[in-house]
Every structure is written in structure tokens, then in C-alpha cells.
C-alpha atoms as a PDB file:
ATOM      1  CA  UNK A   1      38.968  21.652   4.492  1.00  0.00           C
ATOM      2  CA  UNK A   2      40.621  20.555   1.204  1.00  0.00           C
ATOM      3  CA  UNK A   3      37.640  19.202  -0.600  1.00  0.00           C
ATOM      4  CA  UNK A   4      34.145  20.727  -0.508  1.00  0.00           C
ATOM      5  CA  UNK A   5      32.363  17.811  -2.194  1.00  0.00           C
ATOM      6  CA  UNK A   6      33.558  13.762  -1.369  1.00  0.00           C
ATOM      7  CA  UNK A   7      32.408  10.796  -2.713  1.00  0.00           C
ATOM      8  CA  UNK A   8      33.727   7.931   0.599  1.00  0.00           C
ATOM      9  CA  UNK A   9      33.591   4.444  -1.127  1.00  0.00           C
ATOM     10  CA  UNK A  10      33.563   1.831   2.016  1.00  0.00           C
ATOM     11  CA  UNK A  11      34.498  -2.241   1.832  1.00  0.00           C
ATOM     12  CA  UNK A  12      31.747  -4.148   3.097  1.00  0.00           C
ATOM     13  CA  UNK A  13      35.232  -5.881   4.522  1.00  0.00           C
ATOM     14  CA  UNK A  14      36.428  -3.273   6.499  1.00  0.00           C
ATOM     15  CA  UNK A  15      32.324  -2.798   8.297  1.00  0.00           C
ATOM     16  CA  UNK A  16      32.498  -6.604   9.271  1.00  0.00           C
ATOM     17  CA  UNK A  17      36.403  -5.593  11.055  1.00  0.00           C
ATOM     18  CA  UNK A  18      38.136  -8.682   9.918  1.00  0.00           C
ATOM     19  CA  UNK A  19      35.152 -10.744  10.170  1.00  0.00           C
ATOM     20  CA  UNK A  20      31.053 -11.729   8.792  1.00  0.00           C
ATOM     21  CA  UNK A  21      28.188  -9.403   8.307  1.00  0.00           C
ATOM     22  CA  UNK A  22      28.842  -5.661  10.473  1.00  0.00           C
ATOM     23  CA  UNK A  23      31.170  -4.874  13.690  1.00  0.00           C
ATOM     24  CA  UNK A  24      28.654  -2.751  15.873  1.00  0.00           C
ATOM     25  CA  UNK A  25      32.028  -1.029  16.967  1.00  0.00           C
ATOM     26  CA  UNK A  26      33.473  -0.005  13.392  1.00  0.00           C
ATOM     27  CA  UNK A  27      29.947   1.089  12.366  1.00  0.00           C
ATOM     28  CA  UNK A  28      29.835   3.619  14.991  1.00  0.00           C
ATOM     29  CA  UNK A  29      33.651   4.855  14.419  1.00  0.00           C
ATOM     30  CA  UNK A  30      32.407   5.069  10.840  1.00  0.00           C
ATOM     31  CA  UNK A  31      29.465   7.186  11.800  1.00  0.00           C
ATOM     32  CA  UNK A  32      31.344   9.422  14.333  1.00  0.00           C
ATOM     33  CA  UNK A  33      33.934  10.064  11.591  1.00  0.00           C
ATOM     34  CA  UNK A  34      31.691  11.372   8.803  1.00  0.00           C
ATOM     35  CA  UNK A  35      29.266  13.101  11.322  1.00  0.00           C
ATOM     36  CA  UNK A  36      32.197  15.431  12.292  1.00  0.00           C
ATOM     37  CA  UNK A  37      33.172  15.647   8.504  1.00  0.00           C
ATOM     38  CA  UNK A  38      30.227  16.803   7.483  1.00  0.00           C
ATOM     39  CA  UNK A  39      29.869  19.792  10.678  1.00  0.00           C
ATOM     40  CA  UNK A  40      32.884  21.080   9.655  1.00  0.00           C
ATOM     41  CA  UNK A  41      31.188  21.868   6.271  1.00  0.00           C
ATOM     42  CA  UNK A  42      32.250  18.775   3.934  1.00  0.00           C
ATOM     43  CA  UNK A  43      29.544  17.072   1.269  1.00  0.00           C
ATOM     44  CA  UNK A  44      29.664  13.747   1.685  1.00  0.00           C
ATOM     45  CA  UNK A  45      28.316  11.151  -0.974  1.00  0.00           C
ATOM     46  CA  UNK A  46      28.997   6.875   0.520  1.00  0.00           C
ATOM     47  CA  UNK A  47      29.142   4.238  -1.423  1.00  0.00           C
ATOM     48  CA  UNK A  48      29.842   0.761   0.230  1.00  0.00           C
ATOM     49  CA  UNK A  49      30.060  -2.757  -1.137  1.00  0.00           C
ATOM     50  CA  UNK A  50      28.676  -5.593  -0.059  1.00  0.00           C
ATOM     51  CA  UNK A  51      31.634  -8.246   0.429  1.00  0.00           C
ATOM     52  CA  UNK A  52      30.839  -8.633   4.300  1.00  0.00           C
ATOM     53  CA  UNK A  53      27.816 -10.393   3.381  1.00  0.00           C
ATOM     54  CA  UNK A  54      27.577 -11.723  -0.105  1.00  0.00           C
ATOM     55  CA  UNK A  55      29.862 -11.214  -3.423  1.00  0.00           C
ATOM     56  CA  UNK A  56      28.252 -11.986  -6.269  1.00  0.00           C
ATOM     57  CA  UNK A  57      31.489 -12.919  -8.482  1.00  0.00           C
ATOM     58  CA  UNK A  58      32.253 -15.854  -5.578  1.00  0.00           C
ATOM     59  CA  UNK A  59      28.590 -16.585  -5.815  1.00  0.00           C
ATOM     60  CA  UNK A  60      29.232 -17.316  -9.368  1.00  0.00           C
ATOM     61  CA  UNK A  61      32.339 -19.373  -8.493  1.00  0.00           C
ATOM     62  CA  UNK A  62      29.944 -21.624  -6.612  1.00  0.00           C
ATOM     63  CA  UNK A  63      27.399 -22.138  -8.931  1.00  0.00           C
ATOM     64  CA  UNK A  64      24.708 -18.968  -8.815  1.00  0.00           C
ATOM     65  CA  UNK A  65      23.949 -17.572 -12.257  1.00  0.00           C
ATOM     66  CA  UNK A  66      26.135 -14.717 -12.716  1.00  0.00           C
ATOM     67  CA  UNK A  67      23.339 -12.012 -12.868  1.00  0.00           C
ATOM     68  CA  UNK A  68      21.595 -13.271 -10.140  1.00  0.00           C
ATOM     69  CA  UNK A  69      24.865 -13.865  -8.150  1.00  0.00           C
ATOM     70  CA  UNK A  70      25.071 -10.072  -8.512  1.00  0.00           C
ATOM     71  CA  UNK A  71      21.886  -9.209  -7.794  1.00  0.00           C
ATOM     72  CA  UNK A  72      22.035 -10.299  -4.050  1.00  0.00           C
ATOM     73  CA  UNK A  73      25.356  -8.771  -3.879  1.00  0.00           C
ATOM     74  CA  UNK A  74      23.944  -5.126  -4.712  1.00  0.00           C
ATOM     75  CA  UNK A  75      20.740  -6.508  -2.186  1.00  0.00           C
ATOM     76  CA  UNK A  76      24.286  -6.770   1.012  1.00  0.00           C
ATOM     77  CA  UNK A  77      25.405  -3.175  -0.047  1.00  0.00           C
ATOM     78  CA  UNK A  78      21.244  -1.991   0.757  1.00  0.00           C
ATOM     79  CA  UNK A  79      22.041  -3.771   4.335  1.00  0.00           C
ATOM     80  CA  UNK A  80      25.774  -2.129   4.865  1.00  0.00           C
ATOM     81  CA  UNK A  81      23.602   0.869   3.573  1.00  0.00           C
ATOM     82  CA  UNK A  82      20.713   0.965   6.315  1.00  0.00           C
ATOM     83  CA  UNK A  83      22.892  -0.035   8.834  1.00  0.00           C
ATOM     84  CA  UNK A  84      25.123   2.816   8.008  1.00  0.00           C
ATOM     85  CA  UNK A  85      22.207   5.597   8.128  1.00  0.00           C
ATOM     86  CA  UNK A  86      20.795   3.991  11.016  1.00  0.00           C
ATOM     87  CA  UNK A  87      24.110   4.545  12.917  1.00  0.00           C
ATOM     88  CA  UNK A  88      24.494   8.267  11.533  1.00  0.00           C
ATOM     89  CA  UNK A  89      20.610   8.840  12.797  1.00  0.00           C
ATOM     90  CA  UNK A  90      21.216   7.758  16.105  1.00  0.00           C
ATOM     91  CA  UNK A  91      24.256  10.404  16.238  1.00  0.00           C
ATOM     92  CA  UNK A  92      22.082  12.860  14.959  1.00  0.00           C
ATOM     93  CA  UNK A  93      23.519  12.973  11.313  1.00  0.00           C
ATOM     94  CA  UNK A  94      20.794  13.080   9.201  1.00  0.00           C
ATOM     95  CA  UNK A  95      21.146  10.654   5.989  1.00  0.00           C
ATOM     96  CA  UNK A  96      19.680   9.256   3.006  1.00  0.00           C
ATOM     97  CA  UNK A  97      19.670   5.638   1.487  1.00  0.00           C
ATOM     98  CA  UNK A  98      19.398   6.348  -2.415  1.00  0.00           C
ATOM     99  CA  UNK A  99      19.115   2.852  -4.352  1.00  0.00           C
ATOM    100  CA  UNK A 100      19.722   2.452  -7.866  1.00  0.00           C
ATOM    101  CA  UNK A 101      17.432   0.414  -7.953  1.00  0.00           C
ATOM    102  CA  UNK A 102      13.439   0.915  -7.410  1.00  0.00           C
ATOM    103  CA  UNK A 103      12.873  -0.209  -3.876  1.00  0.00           C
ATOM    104  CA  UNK A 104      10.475   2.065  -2.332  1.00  0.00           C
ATOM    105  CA  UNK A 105      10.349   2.250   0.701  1.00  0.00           C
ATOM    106  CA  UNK A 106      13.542   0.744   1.816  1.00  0.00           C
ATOM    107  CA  UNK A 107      15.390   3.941   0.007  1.00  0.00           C
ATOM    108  CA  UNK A 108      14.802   6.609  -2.698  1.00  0.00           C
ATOM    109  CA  UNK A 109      15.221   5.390  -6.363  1.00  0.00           C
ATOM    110  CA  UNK A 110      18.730   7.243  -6.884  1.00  0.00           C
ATOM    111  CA  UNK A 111      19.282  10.108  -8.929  1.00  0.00           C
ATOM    112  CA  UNK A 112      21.894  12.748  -9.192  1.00  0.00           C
ATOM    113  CA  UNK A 113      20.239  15.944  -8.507  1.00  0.00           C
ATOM    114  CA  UNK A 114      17.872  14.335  -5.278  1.00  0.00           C
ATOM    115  CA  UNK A 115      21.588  13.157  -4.117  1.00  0.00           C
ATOM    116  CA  UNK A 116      23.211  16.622  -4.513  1.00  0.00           C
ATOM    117  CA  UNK A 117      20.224  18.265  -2.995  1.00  0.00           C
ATOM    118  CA  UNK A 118      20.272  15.741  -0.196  1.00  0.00           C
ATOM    119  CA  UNK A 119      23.898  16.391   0.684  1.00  0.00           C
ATOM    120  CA  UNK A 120      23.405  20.325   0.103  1.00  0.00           C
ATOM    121  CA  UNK A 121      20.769  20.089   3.106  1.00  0.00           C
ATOM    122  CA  UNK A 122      23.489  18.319   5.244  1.00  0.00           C
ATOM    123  CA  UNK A 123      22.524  15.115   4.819  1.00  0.00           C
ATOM    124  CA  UNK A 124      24.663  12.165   3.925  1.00  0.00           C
ATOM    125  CA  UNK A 125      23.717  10.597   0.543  1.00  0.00           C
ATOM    126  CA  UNK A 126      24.454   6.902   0.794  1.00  0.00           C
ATOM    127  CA  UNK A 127      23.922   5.431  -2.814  1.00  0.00           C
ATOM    128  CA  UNK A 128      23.476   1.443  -2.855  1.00  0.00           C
ATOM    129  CA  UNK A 129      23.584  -0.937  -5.289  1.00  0.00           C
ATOM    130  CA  UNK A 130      26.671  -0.260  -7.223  1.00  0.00           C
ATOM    131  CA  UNK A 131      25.476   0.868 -10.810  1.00  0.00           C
ATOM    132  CA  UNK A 132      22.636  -1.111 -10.775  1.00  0.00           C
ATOM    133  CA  UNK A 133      23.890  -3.862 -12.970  1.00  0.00           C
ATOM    134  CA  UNK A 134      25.586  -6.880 -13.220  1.00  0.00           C
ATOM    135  CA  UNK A 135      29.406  -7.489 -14.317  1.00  0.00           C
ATOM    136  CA  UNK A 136      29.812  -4.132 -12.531  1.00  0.00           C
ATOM    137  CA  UNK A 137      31.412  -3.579  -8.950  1.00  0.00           C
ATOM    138  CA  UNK A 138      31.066  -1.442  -6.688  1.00  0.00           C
ATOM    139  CA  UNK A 139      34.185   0.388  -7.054  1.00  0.00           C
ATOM    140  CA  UNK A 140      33.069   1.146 -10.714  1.00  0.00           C
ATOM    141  CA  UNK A 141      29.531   1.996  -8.867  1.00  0.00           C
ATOM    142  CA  UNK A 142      31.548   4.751  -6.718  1.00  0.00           C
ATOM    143  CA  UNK A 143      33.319   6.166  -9.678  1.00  0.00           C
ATOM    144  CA  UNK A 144      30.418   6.739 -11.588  1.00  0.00           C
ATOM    145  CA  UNK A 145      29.016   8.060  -8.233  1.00  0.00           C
ATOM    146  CA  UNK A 146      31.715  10.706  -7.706  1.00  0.00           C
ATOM    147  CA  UNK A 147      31.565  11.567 -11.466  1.00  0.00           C
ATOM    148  CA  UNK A 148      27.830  12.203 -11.678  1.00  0.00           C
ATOM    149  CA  UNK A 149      27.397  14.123  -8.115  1.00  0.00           C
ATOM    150  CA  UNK A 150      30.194  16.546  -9.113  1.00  0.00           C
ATOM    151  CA  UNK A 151      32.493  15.156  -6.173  1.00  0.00           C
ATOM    152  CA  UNK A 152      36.043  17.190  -5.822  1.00  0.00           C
ATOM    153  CA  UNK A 153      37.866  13.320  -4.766  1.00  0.00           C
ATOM    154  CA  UNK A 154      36.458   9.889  -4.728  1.00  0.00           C
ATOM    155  CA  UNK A 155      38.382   8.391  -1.437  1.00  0.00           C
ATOM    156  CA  UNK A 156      38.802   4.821  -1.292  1.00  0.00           C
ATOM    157  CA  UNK A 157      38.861   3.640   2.526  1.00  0.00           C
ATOM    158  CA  UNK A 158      40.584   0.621   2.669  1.00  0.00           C
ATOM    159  CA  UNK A 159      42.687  -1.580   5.324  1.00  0.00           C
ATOM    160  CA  UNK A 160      45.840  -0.442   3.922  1.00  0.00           C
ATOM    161  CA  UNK A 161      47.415   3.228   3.974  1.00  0.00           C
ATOM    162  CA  UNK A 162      47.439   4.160   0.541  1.00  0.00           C
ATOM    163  CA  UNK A 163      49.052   2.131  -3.344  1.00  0.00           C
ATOM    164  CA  UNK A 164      52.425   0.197  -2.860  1.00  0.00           C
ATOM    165  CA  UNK A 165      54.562  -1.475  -5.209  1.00  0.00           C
ATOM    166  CA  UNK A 166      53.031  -4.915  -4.543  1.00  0.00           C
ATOM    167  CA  UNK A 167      50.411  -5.943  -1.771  1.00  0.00           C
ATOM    168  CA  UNK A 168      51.868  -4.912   1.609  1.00  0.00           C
ATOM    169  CA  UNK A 169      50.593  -7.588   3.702  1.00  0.00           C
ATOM    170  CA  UNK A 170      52.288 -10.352   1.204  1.00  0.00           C
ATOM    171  CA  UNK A 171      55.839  -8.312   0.296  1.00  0.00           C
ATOM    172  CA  UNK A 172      57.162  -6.641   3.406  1.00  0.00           C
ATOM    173  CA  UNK A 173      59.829  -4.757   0.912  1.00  0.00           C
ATOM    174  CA  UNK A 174      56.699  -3.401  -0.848  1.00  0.00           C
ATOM    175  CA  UNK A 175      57.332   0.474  -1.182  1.00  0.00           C
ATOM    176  CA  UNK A 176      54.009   3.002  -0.788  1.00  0.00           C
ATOM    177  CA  UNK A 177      53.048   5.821  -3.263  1.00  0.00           C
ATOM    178  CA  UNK A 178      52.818   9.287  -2.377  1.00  0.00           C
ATOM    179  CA  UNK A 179      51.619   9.992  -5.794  1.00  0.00           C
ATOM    180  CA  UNK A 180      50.694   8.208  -8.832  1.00  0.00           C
ATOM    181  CA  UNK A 181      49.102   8.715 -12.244  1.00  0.00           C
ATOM    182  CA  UNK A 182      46.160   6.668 -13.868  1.00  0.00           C
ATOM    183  CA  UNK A 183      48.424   5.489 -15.978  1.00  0.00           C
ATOM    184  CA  UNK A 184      51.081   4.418 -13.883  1.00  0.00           C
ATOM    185  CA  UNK A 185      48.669   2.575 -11.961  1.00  0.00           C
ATOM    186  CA  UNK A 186      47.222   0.807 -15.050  1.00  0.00           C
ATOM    187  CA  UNK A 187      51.311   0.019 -16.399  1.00  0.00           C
ATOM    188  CA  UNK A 188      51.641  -1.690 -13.466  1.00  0.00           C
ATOM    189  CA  UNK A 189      48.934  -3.583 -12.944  1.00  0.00           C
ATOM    190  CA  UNK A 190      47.952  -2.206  -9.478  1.00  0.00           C
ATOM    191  CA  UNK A 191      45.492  -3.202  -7.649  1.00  0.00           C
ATOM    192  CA  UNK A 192      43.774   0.436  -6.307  1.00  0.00           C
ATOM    193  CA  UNK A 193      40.527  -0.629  -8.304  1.00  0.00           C
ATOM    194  CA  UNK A 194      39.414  -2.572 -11.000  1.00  0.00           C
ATOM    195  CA  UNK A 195      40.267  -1.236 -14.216  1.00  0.00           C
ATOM    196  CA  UNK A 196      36.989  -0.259 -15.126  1.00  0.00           C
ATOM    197  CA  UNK A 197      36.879   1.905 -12.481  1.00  0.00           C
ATOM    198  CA  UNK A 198      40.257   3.157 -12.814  1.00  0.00           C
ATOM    199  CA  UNK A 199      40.197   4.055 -16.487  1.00  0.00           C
ATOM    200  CA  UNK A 200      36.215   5.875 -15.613  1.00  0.00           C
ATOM    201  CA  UNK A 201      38.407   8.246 -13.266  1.00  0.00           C
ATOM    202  CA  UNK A 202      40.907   8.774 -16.143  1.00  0.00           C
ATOM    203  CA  UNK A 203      38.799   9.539 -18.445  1.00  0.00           C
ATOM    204  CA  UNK A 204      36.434  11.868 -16.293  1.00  0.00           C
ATOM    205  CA  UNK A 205      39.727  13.138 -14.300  1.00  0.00           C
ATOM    206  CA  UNK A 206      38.699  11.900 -11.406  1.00  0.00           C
ATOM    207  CA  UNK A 207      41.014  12.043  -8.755  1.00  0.00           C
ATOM    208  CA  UNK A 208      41.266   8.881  -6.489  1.00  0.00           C
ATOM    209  CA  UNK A 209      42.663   9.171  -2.709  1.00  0.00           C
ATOM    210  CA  UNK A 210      43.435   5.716  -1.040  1.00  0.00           C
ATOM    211  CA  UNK A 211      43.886   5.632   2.804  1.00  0.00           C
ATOM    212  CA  UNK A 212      43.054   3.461   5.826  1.00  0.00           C
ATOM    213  CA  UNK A 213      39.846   4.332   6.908  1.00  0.00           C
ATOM    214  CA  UNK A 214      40.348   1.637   9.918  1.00  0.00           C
ATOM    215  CA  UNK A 215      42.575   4.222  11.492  1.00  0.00           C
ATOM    216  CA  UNK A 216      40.276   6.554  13.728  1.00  0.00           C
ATOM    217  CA  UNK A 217      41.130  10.278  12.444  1.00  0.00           C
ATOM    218  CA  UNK A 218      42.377   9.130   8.841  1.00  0.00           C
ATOM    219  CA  UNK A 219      39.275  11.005   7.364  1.00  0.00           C
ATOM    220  CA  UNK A 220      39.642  14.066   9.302  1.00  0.00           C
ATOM    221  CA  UNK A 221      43.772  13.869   8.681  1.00  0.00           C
ATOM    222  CA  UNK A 222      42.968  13.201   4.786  1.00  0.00           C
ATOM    223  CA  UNK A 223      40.368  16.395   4.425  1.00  0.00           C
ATOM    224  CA  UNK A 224      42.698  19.075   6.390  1.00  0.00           C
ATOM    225  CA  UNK A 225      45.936  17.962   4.150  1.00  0.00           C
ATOM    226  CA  UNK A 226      47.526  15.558   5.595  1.00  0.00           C
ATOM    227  CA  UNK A 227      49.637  12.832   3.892  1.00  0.00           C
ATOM    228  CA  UNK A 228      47.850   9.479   4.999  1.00  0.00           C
ATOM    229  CA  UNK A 229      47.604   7.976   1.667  1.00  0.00           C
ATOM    230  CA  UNK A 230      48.277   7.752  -1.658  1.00  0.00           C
ATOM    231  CA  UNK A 231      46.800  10.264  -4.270  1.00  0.00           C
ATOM    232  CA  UNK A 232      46.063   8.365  -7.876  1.00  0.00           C
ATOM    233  CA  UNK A 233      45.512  11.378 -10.728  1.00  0.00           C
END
């Protein structure tokens, strides 16, 4: 495998497939995919937002106080979270819900080492809650994920195949990345992440790998080598 260590950061978007709360169907994929990731000797830290159910900054947009609009968005990424270990479980992947938040028992307050020690074991460590604060998303709670547990890539698994010019379902001459640097990506104004997140991998030379996750085998392709994305660095 190319990478020992991963951190995966999930859209609560892509669990619900296209629609509300979570596709029983892409769960499982999801599941099936990491479980054979993680046999073939991969550490795997998960991080997924909360979109498919509520997101806090449209909360805001409709009236909820800000912090509290973000509060019950980190409270969907707990229930993308459980669903997730529930499905790995049933597979016989053993996991771990970590919250950065206190909520005993729905998961284990989160801290790096229990994480690394939980993935060192073989388990999936699935951190909820983003950072555990508000103005924060959850792609910034994935890079400070991937920086803290040591992880060699933070992947982004997305419904597109990797960075383009412009947004590929909007601009069909929109031309995709093989490559691109941090600071390309911030020049231009891309949308990989927000730039909080972005300029937390620069800094902490994170690499960032964007792929289609939707695309049954995209993980596997992405950890033996294979071009399916876009590599930010």
C-alpha cells in the first residue's frame, strides 16, 4: 500500500447518495471499502460531516443562533458516525466512535493517543464532531484530525474525481488536476476545502488527496497508486 496511516474525511452528502439523512446501500459500500483497507494493513482515521442531516451555517441562514446552529450540526456528524461503526460491526470491522465532545456513552471523549492506539489494534477510529467548536467545519475538523494522529494523507472523498479548473458539473470545459500545490489552490480560489483547512495542511504539510469515493474501488485504486484523483501538496 502507499500510505500506512489515512485520515478518510466523508460528506454527510455523499452517505445520503443524492438524497436526506443515510442510503442503507452507500453505507454498506462505505463499510466494505474500508474493511478491506484496513486487512490489507492500512490505519484508517474517518471523519464525516454532517450535511445529510443538518448544517449549521444554513441553520444560521434561517434564523438559529450561529453557535447553536453548529452545535446540532456536529450532533448529525455523531449520527453519520454510529451509523458508520454500526455498518463496519456488522462486517466484522471493529471500530470506534471518538467525540470531541464529552458524550459518554454514545462515544469516547476524543483524544489523539486513544485514537492512534485504537487504529494500531485494527480498529477504525471515527472522530465526530468536527473540532468541537463553532465557526469551524468539518473539513478543518479532518485536517486537524490527520495532523494530530500522525496520518501519511488526509483523503477527501467527494462526488467528483479529484480539483478542476472550475466546478465540473457547472463548466463542462473545466480541466482536472493531476497535481497541485497549496498555493496554487489558494491563487485560484479553489474550492478543495475551505481555506482554513487548506492553509492548516500548508502549514503542517499535509498532503490532501481528492477522489470520488462514490466509485466502488476508488479507495483501494487510490492506496495501491493509482491516479483517481487529484493530489493537493
Amino acid at each position: 500500500m502507499k500510505y500506512k496511516r489515512i485520515l478518510l474525511k466523508l460528506s454527510g452528502e455523499s452517505l445520503a447518495a443524492g438524497g436526506y439523512g443515510i442510503d442503507v446501500e452507500r453505507l454498506n459500500s462505505y463499510a466494505a471499502q474500508i474493511k478491506e483497507m484496513v486487512e490489507s494493513g492500512v490505519e484508517i482515521g474517518i471523519v464525516i460531516g454532517g450535511g445529510n442531516i443538518f448544517r449549521g451555517l444554513s441553520g444560521a441562514g434561517k434564523g438559529f443562533d450561529r453557535v447553536k446552529g453548529d452545535q446540532m450540526g456536529m450532533l448529525a456528524t455523531v449520527i453519520n458516525s454510529l451509523a458508520l461503526s454500526s455498518a463496519l460491526e456488522a462486517i466484522g470491522q471493529p471500530a470506534q466512535v471518538f467525540t470531541a465532545i464529552a458524550m459518554h456513552p454514545i462515544g469516547e471523549h476524543y483524544s489523539k493517543w486513544r485514537a492512534i492506539r485504537a487504529m494500531e489494534e485494527g480498529k477504525v477510529a471515527i472522530i465526530s464532531c468536527g473540532t468541537g467548536n463553532p465557526y469551524f467545519t468539518t473539513d478543518t475538523g479532518s485536517a486537524l484530525r490527520a495532523i494530530e494522529i500522525e496520518a501519511d494523507v488526509m483523503l477527501k472523498g467527494t462526488r467528483v474525481d479529484g480539483v478542476y479548473t472550475a466546478d465540473p458539473e457547472k463548466d463542462p470545459e473545466a480541466v482536472k488536476f493531476d497535481e497541485i500545490t497549496y498555493e496554487e489552490v489558494l491563487a485560484r480560489g479553489l474550492k478543495v476545502m475551505d481555506l482554513t483547512a487548506t492553509a492548516l495542511c500548508k502549514e503542517n504539510k499535509m498532503p490532501i488527496y481528492v477522489f470520488n469515493m462514490d466509485v466502488e474501488g476508488n479507495l483501494k485504486k487510490m492506496l495501491t497508486g493509482d491516479n483517481v484523483g487529484t493530489l493537493v501538496y
